[in-house]
N, C-alpha and C. Protein backbone atom coordinates (compact mmCIF):
# COMPACT_ATOMS: atom_id res chain seq x y z
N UNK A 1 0.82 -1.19 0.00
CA UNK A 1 0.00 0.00 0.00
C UNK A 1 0.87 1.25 0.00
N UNK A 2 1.93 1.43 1.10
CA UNK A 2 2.30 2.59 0.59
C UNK A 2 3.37 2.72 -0.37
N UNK A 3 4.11 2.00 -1.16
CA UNK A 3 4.43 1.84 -2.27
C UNK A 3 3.80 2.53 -3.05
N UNK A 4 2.33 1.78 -3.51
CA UNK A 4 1.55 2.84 -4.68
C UNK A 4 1.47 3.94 -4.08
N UNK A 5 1.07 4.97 -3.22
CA UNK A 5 1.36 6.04 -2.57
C UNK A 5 2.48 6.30 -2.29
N UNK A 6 3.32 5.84 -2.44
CA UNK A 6 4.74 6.93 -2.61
C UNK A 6 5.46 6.99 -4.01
N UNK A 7 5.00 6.11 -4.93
CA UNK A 7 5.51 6.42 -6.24
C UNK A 7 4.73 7.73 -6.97
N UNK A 8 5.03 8.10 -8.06
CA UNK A 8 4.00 9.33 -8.80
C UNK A 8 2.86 9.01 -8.97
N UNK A 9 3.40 7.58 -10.17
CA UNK A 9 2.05 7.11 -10.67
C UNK A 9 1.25 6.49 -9.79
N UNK A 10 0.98 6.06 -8.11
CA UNK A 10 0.28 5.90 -7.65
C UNK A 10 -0.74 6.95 -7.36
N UNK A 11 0.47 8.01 -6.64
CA UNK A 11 -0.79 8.91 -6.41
C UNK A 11 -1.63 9.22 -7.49
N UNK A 12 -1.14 9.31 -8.44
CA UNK A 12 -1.74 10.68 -9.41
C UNK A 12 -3.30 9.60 -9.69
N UNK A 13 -2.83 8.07 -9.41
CA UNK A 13 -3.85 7.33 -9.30
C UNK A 13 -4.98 7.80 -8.33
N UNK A 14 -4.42 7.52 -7.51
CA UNK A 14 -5.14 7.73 -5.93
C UNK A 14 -5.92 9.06 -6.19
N UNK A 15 -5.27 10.14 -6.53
CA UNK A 15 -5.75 11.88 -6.44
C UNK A 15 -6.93 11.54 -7.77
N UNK A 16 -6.83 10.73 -8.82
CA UNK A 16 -7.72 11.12 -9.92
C UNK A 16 -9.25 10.83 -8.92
N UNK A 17 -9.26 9.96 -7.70
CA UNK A 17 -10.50 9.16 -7.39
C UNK A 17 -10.83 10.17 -6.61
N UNK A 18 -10.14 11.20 -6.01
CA UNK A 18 -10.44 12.16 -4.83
C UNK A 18 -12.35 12.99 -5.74
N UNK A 19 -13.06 12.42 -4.82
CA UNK A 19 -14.44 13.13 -4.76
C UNK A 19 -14.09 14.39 -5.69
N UNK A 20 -15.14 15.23 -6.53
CA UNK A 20 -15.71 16.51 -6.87
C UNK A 20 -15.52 17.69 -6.20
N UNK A 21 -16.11 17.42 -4.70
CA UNK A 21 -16.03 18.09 -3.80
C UNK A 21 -14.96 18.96 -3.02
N UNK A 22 -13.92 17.78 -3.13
CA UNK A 22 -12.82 18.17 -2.64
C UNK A 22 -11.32 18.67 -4.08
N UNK A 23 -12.34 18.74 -5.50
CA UNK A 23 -11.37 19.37 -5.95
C UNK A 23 -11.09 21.13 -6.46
N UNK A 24 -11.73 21.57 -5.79
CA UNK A 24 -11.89 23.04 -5.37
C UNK A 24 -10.18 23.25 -4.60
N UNK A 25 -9.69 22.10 -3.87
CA UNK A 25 -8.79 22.07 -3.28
C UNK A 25 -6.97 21.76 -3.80
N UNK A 26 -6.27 22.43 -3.56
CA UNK A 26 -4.94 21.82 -4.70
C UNK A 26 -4.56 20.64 -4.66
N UNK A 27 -3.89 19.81 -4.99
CA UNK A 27 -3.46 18.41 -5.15
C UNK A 27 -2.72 18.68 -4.10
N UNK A 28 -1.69 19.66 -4.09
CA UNK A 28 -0.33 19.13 -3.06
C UNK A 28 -1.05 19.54 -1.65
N UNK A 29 -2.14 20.44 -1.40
CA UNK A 29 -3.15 20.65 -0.24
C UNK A 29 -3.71 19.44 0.29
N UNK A 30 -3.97 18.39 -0.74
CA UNK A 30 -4.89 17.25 -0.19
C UNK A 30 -3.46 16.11 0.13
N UNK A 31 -2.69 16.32 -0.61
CA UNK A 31 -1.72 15.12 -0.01
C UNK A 31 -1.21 15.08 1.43
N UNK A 32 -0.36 16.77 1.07
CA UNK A 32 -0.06 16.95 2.96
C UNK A 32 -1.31 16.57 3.96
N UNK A 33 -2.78 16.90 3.57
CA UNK A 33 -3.64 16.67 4.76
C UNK A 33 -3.75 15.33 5.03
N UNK A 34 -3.89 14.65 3.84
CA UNK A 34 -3.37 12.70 3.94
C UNK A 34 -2.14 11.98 4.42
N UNK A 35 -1.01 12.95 4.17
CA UNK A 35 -0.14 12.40 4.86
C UNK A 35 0.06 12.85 6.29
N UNK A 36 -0.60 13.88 6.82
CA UNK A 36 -0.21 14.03 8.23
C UNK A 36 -1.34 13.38 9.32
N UNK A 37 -2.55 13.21 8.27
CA UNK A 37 -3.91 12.70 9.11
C UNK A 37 -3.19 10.77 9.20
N UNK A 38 -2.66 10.59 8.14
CA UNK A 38 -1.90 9.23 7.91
C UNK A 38 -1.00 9.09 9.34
N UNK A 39 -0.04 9.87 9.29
CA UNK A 39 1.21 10.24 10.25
C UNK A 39 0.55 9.96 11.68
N UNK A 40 -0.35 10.27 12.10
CA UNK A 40 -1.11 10.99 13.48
C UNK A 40 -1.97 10.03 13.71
N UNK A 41 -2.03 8.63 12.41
CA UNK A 41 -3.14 7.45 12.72
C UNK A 41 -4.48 7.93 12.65
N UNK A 42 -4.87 9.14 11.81
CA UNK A 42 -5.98 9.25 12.12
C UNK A 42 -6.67 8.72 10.90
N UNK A 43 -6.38 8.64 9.68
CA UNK A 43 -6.62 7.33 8.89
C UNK A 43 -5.86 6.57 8.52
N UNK A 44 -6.60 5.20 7.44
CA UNK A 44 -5.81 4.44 7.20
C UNK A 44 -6.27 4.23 5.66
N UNK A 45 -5.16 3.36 4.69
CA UNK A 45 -5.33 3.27 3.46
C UNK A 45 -5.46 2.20 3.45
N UNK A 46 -6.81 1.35 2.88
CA UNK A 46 -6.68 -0.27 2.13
C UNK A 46 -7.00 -0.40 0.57
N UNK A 47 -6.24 -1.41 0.34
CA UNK A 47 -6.32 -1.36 -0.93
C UNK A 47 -7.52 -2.38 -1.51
N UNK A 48 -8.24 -2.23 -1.92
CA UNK A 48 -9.65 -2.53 -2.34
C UNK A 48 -9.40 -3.29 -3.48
N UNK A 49 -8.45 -2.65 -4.65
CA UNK A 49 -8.00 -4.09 -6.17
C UNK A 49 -6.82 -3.29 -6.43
N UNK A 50 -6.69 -3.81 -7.68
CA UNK A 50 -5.63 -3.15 -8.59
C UNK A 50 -5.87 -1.96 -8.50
N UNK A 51 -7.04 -1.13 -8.67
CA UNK A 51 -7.21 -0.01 -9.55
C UNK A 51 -7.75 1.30 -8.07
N UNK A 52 -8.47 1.05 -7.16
CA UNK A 52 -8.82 1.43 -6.11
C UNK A 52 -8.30 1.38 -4.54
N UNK A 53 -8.52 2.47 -4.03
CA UNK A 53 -7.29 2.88 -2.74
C UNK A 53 -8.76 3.02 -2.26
N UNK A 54 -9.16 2.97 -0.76
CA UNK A 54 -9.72 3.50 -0.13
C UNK A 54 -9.33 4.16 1.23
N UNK A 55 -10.09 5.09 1.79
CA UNK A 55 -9.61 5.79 3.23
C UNK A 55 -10.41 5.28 4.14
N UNK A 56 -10.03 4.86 4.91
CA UNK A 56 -11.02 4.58 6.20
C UNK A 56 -10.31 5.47 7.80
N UNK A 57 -11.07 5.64 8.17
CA UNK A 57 -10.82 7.05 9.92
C UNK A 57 -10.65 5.82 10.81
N UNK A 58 -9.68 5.92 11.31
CA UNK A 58 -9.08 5.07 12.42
C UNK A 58 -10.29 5.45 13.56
N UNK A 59 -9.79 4.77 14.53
CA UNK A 59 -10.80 4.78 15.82
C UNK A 59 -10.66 6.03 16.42
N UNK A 60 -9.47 6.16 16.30
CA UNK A 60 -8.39 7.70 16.56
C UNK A 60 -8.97 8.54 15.98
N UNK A 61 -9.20 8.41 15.01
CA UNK A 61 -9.53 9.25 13.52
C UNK A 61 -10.95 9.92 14.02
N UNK A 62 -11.91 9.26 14.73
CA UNK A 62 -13.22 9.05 15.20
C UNK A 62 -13.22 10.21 16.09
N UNK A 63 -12.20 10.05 17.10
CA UNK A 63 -12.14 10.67 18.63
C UNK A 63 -12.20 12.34 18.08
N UNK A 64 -10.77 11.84 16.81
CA UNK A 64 -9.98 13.57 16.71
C UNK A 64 -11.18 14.00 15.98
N UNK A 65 -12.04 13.29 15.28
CA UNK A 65 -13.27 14.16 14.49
C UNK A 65 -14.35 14.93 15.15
N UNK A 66 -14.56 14.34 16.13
CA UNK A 66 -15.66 14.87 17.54
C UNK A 66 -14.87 16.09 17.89
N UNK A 67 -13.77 15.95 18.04
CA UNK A 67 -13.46 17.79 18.13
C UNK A 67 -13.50 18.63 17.62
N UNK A 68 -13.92 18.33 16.07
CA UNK A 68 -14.11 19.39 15.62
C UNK A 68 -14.98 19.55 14.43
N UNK A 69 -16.64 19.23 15.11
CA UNK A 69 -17.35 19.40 14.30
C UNK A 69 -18.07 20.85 14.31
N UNK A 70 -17.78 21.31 13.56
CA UNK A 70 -17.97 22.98 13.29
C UNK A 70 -19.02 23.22 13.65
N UNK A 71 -20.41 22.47 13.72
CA UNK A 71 -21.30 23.25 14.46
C UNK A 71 -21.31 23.19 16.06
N UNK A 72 -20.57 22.27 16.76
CA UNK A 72 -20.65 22.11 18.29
C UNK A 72 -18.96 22.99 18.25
N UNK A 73 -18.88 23.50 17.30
CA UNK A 73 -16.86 23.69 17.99
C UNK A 73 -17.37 24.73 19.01
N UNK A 74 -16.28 24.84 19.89
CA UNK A 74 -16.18 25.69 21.33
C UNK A 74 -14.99 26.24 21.48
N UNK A 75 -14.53 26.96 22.32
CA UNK A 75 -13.77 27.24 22.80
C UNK A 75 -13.30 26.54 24.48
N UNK A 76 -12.13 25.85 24.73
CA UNK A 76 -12.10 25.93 25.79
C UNK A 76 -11.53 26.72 26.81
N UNK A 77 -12.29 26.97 28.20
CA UNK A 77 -12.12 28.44 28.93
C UNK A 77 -11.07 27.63 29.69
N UNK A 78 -9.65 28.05 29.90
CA UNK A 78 -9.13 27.71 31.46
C UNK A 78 -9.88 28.33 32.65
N UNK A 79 -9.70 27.64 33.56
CA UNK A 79 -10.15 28.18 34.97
C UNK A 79 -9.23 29.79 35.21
N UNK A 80 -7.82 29.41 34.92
CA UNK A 80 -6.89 30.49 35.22
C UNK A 80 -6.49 31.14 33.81
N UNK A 81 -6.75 32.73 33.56
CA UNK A 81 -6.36 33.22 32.14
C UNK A 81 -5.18 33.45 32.30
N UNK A 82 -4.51 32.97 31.05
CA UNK A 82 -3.22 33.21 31.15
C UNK A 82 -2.50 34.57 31.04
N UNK A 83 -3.41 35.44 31.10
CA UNK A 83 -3.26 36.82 30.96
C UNK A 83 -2.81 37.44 29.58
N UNK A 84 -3.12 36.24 28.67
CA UNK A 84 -2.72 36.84 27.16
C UNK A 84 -4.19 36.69 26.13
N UNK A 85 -4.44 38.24 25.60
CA UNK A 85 -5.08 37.61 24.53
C UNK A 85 -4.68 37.26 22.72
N UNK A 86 -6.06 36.60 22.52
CA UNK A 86 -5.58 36.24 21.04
C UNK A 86 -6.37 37.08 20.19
N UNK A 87 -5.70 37.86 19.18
CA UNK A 87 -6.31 38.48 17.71
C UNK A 87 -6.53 38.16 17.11
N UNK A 88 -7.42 38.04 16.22
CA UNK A 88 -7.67 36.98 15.37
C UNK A 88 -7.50 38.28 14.12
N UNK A 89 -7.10 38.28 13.09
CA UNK A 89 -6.90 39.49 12.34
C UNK A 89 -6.99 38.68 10.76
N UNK A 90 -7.78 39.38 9.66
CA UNK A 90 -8.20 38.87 8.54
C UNK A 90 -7.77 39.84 7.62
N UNK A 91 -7.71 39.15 6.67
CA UNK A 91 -7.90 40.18 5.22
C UNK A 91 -8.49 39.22 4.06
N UNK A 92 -10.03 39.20 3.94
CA UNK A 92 -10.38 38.63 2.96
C UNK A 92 -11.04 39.42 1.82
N UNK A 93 -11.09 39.30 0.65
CA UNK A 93 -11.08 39.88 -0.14
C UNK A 93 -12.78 39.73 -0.45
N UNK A 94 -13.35 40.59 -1.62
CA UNK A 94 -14.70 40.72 -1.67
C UNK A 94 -15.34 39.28 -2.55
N UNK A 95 -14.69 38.94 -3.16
CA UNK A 95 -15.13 38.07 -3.62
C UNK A 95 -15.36 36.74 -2.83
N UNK A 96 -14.64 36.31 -1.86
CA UNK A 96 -15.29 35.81 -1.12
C UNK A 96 -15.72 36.31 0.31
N UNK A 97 -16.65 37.10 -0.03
CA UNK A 97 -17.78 37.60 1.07
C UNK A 97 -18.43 36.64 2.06
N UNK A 98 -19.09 35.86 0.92
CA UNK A 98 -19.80 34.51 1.82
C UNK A 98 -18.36 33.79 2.99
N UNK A 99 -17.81 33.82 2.28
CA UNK A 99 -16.01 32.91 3.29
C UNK A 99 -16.70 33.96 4.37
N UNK A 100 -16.06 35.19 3.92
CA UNK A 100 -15.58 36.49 5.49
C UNK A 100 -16.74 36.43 6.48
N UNK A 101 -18.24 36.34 6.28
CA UNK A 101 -19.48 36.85 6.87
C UNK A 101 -19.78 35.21 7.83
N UNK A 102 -19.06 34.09 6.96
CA UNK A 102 -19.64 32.98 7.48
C UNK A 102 -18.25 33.09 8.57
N UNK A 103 -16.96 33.20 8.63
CA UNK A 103 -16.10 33.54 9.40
C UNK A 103 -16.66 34.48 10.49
N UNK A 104 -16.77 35.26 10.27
CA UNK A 104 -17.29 36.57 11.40
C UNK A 104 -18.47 35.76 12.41
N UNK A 105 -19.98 35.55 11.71
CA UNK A 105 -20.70 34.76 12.75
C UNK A 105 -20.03 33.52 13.44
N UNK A 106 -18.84 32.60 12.68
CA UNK A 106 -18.60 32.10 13.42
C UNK A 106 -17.48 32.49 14.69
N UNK A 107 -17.31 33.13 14.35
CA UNK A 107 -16.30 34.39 15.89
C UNK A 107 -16.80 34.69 16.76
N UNK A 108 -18.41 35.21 16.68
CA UNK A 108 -19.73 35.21 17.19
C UNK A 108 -20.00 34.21 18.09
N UNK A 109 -20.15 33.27 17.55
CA UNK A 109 -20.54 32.08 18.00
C UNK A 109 -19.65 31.37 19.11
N UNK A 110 -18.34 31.84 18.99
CA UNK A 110 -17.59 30.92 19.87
C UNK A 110 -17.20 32.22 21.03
N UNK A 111 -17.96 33.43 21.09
CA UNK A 111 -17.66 34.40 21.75
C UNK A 111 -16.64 35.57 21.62
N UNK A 112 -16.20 35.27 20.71
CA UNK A 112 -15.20 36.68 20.11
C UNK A 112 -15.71 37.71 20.37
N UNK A 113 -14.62 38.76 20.85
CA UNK A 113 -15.60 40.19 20.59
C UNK A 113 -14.89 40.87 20.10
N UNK A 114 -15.68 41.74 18.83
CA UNK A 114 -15.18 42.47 17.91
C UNK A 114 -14.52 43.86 18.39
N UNK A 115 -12.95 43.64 17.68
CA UNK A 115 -12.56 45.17 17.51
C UNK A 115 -12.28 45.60 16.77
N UNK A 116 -12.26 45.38 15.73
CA UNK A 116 -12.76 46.51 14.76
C UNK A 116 -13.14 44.96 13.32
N UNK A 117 -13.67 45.45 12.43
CA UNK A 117 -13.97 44.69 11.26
C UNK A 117 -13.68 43.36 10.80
N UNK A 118 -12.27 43.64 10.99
CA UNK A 118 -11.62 42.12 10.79
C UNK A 118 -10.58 41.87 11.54
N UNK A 119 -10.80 42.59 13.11
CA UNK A 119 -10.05 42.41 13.96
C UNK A 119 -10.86 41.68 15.14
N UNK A 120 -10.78 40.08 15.82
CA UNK A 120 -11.62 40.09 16.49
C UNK A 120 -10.61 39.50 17.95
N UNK A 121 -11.29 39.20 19.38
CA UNK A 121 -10.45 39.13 19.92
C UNK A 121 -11.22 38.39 21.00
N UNK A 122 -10.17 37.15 22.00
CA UNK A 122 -10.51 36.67 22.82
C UNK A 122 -9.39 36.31 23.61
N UNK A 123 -9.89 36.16 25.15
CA UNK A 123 -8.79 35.62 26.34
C UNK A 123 -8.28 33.89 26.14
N UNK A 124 -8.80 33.06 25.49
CA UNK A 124 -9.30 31.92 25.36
C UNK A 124 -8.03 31.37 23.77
N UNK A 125 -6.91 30.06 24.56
CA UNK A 125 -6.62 29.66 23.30
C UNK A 125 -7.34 29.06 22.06
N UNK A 126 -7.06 29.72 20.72
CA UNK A 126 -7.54 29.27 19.98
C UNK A 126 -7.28 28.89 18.31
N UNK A 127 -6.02 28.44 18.36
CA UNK A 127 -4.87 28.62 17.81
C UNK A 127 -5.72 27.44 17.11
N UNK A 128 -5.50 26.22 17.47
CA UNK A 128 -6.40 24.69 16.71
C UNK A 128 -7.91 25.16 16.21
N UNK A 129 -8.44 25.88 17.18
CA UNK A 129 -10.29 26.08 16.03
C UNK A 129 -9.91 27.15 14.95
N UNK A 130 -8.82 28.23 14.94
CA UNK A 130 -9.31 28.95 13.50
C UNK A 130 -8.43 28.23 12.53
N UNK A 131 -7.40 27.70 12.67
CA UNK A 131 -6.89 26.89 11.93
C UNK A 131 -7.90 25.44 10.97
N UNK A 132 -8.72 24.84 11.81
CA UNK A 132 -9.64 24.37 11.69
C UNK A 132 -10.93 25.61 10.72
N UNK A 133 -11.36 26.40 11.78
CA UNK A 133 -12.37 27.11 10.55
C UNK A 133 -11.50 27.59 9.05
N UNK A 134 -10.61 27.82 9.23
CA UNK A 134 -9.92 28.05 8.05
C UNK A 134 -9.52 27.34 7.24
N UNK A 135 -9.70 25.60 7.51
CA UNK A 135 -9.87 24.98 6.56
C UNK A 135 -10.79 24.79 6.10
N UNK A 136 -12.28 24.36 6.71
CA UNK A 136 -13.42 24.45 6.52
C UNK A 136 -14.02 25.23 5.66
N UNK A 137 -13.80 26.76 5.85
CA UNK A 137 -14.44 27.87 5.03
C UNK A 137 -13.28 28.13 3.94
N UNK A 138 -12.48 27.29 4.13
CA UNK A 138 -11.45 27.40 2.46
C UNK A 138 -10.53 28.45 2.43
N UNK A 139 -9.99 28.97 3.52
CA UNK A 139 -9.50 30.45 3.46
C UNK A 139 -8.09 30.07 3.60
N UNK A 140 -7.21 28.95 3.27
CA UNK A 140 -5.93 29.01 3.08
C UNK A 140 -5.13 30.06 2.34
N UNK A 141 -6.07 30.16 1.41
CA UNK A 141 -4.72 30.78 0.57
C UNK A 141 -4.87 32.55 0.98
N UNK A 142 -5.49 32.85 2.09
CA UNK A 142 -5.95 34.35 2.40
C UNK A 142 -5.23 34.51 3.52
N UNK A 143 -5.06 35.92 3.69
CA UNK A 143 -4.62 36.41 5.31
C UNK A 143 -5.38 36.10 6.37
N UNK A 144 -5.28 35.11 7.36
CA UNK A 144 -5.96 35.17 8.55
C UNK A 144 -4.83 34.56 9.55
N UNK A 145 -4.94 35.39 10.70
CA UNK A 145 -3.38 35.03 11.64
C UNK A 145 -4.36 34.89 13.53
N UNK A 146 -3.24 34.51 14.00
CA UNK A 146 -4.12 34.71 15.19
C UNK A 146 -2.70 35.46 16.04
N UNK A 147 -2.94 36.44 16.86
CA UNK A 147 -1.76 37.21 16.90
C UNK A 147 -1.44 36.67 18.78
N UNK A 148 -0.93 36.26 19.47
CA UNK A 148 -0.95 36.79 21.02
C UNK A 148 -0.28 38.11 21.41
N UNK A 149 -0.96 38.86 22.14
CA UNK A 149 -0.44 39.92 22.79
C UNK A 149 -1.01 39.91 24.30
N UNK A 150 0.22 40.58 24.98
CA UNK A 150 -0.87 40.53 26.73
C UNK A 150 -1.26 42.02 26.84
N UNK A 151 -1.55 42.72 26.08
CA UNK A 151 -2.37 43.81 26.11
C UNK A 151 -3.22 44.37 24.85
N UNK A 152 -4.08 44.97 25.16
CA UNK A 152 -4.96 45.35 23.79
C UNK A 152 -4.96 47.11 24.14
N UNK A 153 -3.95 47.72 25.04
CA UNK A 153 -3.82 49.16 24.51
C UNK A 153 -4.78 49.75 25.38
N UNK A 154 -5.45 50.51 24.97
CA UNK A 154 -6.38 51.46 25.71
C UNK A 154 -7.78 50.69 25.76
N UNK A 155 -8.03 50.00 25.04
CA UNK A 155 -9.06 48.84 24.93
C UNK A 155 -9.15 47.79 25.95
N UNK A 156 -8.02 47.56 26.49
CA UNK A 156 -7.69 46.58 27.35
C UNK A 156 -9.11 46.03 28.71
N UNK A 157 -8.66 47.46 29.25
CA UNK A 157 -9.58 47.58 30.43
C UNK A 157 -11.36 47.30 29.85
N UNK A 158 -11.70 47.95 28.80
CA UNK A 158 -13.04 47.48 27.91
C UNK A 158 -13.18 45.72 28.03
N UNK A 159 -12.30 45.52 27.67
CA UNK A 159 -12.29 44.07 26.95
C UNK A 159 -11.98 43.14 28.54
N UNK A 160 -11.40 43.05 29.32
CA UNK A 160 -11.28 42.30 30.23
C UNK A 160 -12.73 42.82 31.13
N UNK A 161 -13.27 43.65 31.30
CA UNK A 161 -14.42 43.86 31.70
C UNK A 161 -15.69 43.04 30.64
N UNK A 162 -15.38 43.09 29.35
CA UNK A 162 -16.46 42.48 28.58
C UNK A 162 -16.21 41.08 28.77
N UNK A 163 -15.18 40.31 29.32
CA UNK A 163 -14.87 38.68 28.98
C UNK A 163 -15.03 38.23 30.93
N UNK A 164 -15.12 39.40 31.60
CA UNK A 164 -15.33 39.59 33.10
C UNK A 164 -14.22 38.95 33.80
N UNK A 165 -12.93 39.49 33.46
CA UNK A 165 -11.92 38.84 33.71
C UNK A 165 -11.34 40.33 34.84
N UNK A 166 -12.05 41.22 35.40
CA UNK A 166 -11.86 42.21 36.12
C UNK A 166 -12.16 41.47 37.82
């Protein structure tokens, strides 16, 4: 099995079968995500005949998926803030509007609070969910960073009063 997956002509085998869905996405985008979800056991490859590869989600694969199904994703709160927050800072372009607006409610949703447009901000690590929404809503190839700083400036005192960390 991984023979045909590590020669060319396997993959290019393997990649021709990759779903519709997922070819919105680049080739060398879908390999790295196969080889590190591979790496991490979170799937596995069997070979079905000559001509067909299939993927199957390890048990592992199962666990790590429950974390992150985009409509239950969360944030988790420590008991103790580490006294740093995170920025979440964007630059998406107009054409994908639907990406930016479905991004923003979801910032919303996990409690972000906005400072300014495409600046949003929380006490709460969250380094794994926008990385995650940012694959989801397709926004690789765009500016979105998550910044830490332990102050937000003159805003500060606003914002630790809005997250009630006063």
């Amino acid at each position: 099995m991984f023979l045909i997956l590590s020669s060319p002509v396997g993959a290019r085998r393997f990649l021709k079968q990759i779903p519709k869905e997922l070819k919105k996405y680049k080739k060398s985008q879908i390999r790295q995500a196969l080889y590190k979800l591979r790496n991490q056991k979170n799937i596995e490859y069997v070979k079905e005949d000559k001509d067909t590869i299939s993927i199957n989600v390890t048990e592992k694969g199962k666990k790590y998926l429950k974390n992150f199904d985009i409509d239950n994703l969360c944030l988790n709160q420590p008991k103790v803030w580490d006294k740093k927050w995170r920025m979440i800072i964007f630059d998406i372009p107009e054409k994908k509007k639907v990406a930016r607006e479905s991004l923003r409610n979801k910032l919303k949703d996990l409690g972000f609070a906005k400072f300014q447009d495409s600046v949003w901000v929380t006490p709460f690590p969250c380094e794994n969910e926008i990385n995650f929404i940012k694959m989801v809503f397709n926004l690789s190839d765009f500016w979105l960073d998550v910044i830490v700083t332990e102050s937000l400036g003159s805003k500060d005192y606003q914002f630790r009063k809005l997250f009630n960390l006063i």
